[in-house]
C-alpha atoms as a PDB file:
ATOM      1  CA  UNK A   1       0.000   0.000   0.000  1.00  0.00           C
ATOM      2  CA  UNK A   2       1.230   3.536  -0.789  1.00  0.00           C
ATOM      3  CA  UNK A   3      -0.114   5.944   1.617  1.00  0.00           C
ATOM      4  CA  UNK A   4       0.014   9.390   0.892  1.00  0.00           C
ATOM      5  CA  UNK A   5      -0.844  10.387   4.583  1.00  0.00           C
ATOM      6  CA  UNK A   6       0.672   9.429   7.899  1.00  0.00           C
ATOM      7  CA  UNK A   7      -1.308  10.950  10.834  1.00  0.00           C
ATOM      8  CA  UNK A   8       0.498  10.411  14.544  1.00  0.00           C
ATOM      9  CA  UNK A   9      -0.833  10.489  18.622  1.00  0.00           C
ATOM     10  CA  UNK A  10       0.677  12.033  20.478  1.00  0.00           C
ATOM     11  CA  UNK A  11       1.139  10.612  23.667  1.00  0.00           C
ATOM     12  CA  UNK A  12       2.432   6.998  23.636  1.00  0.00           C
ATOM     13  CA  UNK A  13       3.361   7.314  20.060  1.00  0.00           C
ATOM     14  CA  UNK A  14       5.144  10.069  19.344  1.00  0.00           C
ATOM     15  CA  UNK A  15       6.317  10.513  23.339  1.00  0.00           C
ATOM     16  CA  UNK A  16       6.807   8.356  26.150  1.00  0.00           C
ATOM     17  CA  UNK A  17       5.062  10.919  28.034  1.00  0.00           C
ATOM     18  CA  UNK A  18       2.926   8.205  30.240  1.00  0.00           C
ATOM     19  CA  UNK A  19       5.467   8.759  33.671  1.00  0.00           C
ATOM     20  CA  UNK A  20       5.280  12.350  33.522  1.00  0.00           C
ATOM     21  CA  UNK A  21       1.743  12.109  33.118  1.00  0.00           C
ATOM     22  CA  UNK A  22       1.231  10.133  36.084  1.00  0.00           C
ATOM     23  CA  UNK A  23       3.088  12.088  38.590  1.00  0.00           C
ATOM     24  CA  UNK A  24       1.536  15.179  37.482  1.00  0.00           C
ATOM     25  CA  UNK A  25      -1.699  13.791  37.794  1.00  0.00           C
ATOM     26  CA  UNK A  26      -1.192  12.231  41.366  1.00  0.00           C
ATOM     27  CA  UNK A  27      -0.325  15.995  42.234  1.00  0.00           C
ATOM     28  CA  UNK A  28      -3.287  17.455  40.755  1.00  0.00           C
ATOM     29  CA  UNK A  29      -5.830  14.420  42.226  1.00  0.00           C
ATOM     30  CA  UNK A  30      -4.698  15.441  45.992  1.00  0.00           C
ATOM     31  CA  UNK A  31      -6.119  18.448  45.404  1.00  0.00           C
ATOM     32  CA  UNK A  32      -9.432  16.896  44.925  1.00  0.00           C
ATOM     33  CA  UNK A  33      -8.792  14.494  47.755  1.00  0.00           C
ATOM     34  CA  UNK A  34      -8.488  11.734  45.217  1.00  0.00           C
ATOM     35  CA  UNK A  35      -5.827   8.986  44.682  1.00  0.00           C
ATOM     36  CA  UNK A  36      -4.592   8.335  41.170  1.00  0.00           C
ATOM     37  CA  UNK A  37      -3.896   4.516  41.017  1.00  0.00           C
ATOM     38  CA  UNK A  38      -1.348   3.083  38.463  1.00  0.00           C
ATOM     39  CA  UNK A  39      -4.847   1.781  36.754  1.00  0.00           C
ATOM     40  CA  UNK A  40      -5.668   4.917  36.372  1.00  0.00           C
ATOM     41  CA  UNK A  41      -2.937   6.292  34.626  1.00  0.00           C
ATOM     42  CA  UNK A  42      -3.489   3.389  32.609  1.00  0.00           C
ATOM     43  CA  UNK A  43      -6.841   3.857  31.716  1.00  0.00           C
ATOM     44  CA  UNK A  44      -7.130   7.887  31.166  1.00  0.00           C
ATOM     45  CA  UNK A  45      -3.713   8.162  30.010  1.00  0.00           C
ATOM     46  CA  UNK A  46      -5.517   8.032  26.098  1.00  0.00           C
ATOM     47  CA  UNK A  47      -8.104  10.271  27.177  1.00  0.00           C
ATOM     48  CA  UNK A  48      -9.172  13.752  26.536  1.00  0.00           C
ATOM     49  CA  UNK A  49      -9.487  16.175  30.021  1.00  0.00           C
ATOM     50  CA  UNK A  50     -13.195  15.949  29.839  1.00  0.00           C
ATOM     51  CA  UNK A  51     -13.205  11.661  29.673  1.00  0.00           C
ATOM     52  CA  UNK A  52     -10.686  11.804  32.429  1.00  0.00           C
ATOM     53  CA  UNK A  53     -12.595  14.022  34.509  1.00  0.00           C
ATOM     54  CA  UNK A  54     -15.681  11.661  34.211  1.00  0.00           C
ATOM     55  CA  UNK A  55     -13.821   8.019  34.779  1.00  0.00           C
ATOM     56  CA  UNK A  56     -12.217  10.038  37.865  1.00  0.00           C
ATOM     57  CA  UNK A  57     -15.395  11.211  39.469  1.00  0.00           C
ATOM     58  CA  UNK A  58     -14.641  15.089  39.110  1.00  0.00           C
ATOM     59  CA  UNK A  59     -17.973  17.385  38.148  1.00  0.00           C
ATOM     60  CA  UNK A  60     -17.691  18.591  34.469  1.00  0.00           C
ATOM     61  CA  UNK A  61     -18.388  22.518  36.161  1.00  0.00           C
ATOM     62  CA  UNK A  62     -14.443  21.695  37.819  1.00  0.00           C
ATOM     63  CA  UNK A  63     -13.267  21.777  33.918  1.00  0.00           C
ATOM     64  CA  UNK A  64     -11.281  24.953  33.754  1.00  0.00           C
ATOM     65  CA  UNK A  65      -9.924  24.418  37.437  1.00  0.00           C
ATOM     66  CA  UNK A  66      -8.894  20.882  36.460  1.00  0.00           C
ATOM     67  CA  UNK A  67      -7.155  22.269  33.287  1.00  0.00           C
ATOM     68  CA  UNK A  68      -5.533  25.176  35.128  1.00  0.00           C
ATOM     69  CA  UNK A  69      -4.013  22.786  37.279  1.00  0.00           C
ATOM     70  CA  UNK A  70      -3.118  20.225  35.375  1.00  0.00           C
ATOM     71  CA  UNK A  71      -1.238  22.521  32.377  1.00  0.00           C
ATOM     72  CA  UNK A  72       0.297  24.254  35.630  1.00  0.00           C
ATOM     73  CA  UNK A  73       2.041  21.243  37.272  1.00  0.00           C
ATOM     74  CA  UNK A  74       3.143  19.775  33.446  1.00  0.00           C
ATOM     75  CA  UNK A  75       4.840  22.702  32.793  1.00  0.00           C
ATOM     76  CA  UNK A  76       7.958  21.812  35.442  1.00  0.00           C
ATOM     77  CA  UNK A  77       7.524  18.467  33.997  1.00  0.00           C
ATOM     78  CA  UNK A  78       7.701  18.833  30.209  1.00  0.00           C
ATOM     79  CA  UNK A  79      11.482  17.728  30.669  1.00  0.00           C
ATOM     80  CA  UNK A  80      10.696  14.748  31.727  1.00  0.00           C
ATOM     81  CA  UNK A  81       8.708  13.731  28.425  1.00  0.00           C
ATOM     82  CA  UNK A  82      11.148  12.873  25.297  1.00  0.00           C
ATOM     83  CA  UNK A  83      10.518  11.447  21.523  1.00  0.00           C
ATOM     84  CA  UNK A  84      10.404   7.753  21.345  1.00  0.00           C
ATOM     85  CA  UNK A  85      14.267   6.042  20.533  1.00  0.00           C
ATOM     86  CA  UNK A  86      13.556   6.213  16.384  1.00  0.00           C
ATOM     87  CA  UNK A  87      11.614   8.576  15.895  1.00  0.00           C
ATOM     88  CA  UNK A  88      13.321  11.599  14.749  1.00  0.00           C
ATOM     89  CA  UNK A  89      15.466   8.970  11.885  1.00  0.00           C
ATOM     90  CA  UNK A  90      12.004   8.120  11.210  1.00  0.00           C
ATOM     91  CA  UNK A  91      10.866  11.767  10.602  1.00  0.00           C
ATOM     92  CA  UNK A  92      14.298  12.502   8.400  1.00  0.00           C
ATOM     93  CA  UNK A  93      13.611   9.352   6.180  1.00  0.00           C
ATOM     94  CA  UNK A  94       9.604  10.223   5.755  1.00  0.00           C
ATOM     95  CA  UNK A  95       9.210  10.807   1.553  1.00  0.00           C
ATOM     96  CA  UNK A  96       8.709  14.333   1.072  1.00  0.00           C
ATOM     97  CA  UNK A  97       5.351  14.050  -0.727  1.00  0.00           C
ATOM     98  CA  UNK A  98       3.781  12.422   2.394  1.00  0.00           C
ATOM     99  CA  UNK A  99       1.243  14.527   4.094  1.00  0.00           C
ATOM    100  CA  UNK A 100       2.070  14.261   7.993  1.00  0.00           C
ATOM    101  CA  UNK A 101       0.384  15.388  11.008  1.00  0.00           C
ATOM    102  CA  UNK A 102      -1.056  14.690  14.251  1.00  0.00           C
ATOM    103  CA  UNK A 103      -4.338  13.963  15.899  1.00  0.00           C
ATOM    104  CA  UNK A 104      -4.192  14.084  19.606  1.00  0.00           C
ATOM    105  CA  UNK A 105      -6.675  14.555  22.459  1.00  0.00           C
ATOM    106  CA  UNK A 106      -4.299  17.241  23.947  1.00  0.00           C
ATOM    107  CA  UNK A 107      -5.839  20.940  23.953  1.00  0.00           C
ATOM    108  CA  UNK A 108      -3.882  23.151  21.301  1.00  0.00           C
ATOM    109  CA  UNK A 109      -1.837  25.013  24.252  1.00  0.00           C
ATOM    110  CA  UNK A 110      -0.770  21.809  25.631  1.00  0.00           C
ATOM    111  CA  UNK A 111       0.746  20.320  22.053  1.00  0.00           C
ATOM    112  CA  UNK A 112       2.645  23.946  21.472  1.00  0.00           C
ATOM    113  CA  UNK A 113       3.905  23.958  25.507  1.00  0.00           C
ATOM    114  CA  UNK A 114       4.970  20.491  25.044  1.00  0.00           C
ATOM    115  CA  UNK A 115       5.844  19.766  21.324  1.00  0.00           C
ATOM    116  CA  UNK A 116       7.677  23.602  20.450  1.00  0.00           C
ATOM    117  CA  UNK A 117      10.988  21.721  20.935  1.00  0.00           C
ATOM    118  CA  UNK A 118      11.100  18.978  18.211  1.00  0.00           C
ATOM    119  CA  UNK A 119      12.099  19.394  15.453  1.00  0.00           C
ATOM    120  CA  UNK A 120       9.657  17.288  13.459  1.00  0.00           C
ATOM    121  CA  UNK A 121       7.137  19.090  14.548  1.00  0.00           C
ATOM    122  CA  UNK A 122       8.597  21.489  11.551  1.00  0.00           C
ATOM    123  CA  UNK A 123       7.623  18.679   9.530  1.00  0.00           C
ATOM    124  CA  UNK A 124       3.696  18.369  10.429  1.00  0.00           C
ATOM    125  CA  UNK A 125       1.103  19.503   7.831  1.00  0.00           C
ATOM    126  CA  UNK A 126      -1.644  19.362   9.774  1.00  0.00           C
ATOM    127  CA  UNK A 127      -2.454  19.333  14.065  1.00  0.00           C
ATOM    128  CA  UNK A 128      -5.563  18.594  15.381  1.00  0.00           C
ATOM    129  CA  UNK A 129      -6.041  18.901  18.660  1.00  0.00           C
ATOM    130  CA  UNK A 130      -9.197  18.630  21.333  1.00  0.00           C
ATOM    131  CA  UNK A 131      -9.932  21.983  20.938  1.00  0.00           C
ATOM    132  CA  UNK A 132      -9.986  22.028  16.749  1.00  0.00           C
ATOM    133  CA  UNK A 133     -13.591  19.702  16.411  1.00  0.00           C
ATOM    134  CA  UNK A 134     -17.086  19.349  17.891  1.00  0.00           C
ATOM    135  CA  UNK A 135     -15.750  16.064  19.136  1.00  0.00           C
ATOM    136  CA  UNK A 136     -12.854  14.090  19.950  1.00  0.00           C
ATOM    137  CA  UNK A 137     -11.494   9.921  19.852  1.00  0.00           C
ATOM    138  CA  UNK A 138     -13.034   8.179  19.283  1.00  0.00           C
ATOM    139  CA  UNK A 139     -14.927   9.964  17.128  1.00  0.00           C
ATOM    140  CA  UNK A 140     -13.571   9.465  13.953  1.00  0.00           C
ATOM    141  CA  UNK A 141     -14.094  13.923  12.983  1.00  0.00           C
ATOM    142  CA  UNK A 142     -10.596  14.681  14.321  1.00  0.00           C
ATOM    143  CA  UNK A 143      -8.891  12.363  11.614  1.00  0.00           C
ATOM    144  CA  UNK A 144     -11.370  13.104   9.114  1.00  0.00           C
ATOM    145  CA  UNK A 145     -10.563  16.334   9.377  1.00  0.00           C
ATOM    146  CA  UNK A 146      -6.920  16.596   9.843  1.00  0.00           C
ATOM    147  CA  UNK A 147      -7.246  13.998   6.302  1.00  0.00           C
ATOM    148  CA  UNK A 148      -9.874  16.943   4.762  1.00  0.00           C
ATOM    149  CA  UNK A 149      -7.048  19.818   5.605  1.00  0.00           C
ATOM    150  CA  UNK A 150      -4.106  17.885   3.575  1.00  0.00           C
ATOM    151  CA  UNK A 151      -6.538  16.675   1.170  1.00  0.00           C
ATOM    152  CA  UNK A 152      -6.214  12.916   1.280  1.00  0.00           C
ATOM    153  CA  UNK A 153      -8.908  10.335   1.183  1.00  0.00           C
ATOM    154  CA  UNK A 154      -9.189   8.049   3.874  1.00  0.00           C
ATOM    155  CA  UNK A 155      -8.431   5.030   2.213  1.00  0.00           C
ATOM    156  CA  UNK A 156      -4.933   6.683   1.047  1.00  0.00           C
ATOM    157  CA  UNK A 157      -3.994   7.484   4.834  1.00  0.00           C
ATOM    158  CA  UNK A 158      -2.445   6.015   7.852  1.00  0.00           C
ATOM    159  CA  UNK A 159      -2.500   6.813  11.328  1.00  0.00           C
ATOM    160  CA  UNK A 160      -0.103   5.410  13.916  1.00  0.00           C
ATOM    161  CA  UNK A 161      -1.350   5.395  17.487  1.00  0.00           C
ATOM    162  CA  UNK A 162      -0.672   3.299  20.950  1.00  0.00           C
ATOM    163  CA  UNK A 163      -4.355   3.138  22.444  1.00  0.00           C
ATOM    164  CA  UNK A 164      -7.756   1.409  21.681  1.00  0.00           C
ATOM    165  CA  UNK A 165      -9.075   5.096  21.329  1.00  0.00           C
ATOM    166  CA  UNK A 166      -6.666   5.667  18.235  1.00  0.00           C
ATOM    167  CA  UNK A 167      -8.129   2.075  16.895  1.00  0.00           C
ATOM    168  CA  UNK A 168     -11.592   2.903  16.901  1.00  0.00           C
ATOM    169  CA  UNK A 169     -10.582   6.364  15.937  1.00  0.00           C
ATOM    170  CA  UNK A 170      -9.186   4.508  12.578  1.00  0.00           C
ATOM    171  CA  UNK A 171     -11.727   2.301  11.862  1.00  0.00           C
ATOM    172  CA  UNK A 172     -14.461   4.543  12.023  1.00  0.00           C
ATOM    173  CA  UNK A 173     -12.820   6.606   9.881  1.00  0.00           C
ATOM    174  CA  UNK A 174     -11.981   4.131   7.292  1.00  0.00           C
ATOM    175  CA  UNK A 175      -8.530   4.670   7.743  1.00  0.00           C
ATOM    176  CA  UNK A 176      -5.452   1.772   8.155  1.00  0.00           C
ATOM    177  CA  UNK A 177      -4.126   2.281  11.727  1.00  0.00           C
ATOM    178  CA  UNK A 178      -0.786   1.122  12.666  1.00  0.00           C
ATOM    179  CA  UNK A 179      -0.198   0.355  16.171  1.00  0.00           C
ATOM    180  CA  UNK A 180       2.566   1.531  17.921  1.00  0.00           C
ATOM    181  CA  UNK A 181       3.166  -1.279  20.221  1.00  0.00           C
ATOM    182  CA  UNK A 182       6.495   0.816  21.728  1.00  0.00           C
ATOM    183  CA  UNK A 183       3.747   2.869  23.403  1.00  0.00           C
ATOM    184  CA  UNK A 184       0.368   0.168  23.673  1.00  0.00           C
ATOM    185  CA  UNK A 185      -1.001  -0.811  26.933  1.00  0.00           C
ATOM    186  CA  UNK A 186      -0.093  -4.745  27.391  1.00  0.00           C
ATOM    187  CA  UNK A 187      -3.484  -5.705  28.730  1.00  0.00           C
ATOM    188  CA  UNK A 188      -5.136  -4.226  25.701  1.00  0.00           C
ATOM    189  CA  UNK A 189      -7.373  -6.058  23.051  1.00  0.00           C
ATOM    190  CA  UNK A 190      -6.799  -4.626  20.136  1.00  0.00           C
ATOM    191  CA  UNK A 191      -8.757  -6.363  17.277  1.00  0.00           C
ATOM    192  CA  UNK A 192      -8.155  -3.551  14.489  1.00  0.00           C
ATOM    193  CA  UNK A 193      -5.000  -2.950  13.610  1.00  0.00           C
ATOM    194  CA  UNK A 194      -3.776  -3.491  10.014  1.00  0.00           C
ATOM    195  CA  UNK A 195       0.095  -3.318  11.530  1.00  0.00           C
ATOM    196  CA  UNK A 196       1.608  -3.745  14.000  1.00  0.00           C
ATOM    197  CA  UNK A 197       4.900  -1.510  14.640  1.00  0.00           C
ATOM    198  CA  UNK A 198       7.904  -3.245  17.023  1.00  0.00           C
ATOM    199  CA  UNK A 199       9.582   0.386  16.723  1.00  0.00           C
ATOM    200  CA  UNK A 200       9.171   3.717  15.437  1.00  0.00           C
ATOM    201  CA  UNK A 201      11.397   2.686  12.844  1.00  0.00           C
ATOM    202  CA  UNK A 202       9.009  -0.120  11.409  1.00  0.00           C
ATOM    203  CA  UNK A 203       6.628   2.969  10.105  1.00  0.00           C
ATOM    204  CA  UNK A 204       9.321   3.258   7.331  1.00  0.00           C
ATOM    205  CA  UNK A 205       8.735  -0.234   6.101  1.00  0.00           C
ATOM    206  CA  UNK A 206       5.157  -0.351   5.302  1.00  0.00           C
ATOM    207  CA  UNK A 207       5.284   3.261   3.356  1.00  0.00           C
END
C-alpha cells in the first residue's frame, strides 16, 4: 500500500510521556482528595481532560480548574517527556510528498507547551487537537478532518497510534491504523489494527 498520509498520537506514540503524566496527575488528584492509582494512569492516560474528569469522578463545572491545574504542574515536567528512541530517523527518512500530522486529544496550548521543541514538529502539515472539532477519539471527525485539511482520502492514509481510542478512531474513519506497540497498553485487546509496529522505525517499512 502507498499511503500518501501518515497521521500520529501524540502521547504513547510520538512521546513516552505516560510517567510524567502520572506524577503530574497524582499531584493534581490530591487536590481533589483523590488517589490516582497506576490503573488509572493506565486507563485515562488516552483520554481527553473531559473523559478523564468523568472516569475520575470530578464534576464537568471543575473543567477549567482541572485544566488550570493540570497545564500548571506539566509545565515543570515537560522535561521529563522525550521522543520515542527512532523517531526523529524516522521523521528525516519520511518521503517528502507524504502529508504528515497529528491527531491528539491534547488541547492546542498543551501540544505547542509540550511539542515547540522537536524538530519534526517542523515537519507536520496538519495538528488537530481537542480543541480544533465538535468532538474528539473516538470519534472518527478529528482524523477526518486533519485527512480533509491535507486533502487525502481516507483510504490513502495512515494513522499510527498506541491506544484502543486511536483504533476505533481509525476504523471509524476508514482509515489503516498502525499500532505503535512501543507505546500500547499490554493488557489491551486490540482487534483492528492493520500493523503492528515493534519500533518507530518499522513505520518506514510499510510506506
Amino acid at each position: 500500500m502507498t499511503y500518501r498520509a501518515l497521521m500520529f498520537d501524540i502521547d504513547g506514540t510520538l512521546t513516552n510521556s505516560q510517567p510524567a503524566y502520572a506524577r503530574v496527575m497524582r499531584i493534581v488528584l490530591a487536590e481533589y482528595g483523590k488517589s490516582f492509582t497506576d490503573a488509572d494512569a493506565q486507563t485515562t492516560f488516552p483520554m481527553a481532560a473531559e473523559q478523564a474528569m468523568a472516569h475520575l469522578g470530578i464534576a464537568a463545572d471543575q473543567f477549567d480548574h482541572f485544566q488550570a491545574c493540570y497545564e500548571a504542574v506539566m509545565a515543570d515536567h515537560f522535561s521529563d517527556i522525550t521522543l520515542y528512541d527512532g523517531m526523529t530517523t524516522v521523521f528525516e527518512q519520511l518521503p517528502a510528498e507524504l502529508k504528515v500530522g497529528i491527531v491528539t486529544s491534547q488541547r492546542r496550548n498543551e501540544i505547542e507547551a509540550g511539542m515547540r521543541d522537536y524538530p519534526i514538529m517542523d515537519r507536520m502539515d496538519v495538528v488537530i487537537g481537542a480543541d480544533d472539532t465538535d468532538k474528539i477519539k473516538p470519534d472518527p471527525l478529528p482524523l477526518l478532518t486533519a485527512l480533509e485539511k491535507v486533502g487525502v482520502q481516507p483510504n490513502e492514509a495512515l494513522f499510527v497510534g498506541d491506544s484502543l481510542s486511536d483504533e476505533q478512531t481509525a476504523a471509524a474513519a476508514g482509515v489503516d491504523f498502525g499500532l505503535a506497540v512501543w507505546g500500547m497498553d499490554p493488557n489491551a485487546d486490540h482487534q483492528q489494527t492493520t500493523y503492528r509496529l515493534a519500533t518507530p522505525l518499522a513505520i518506514l517499512d510499510v510506506l
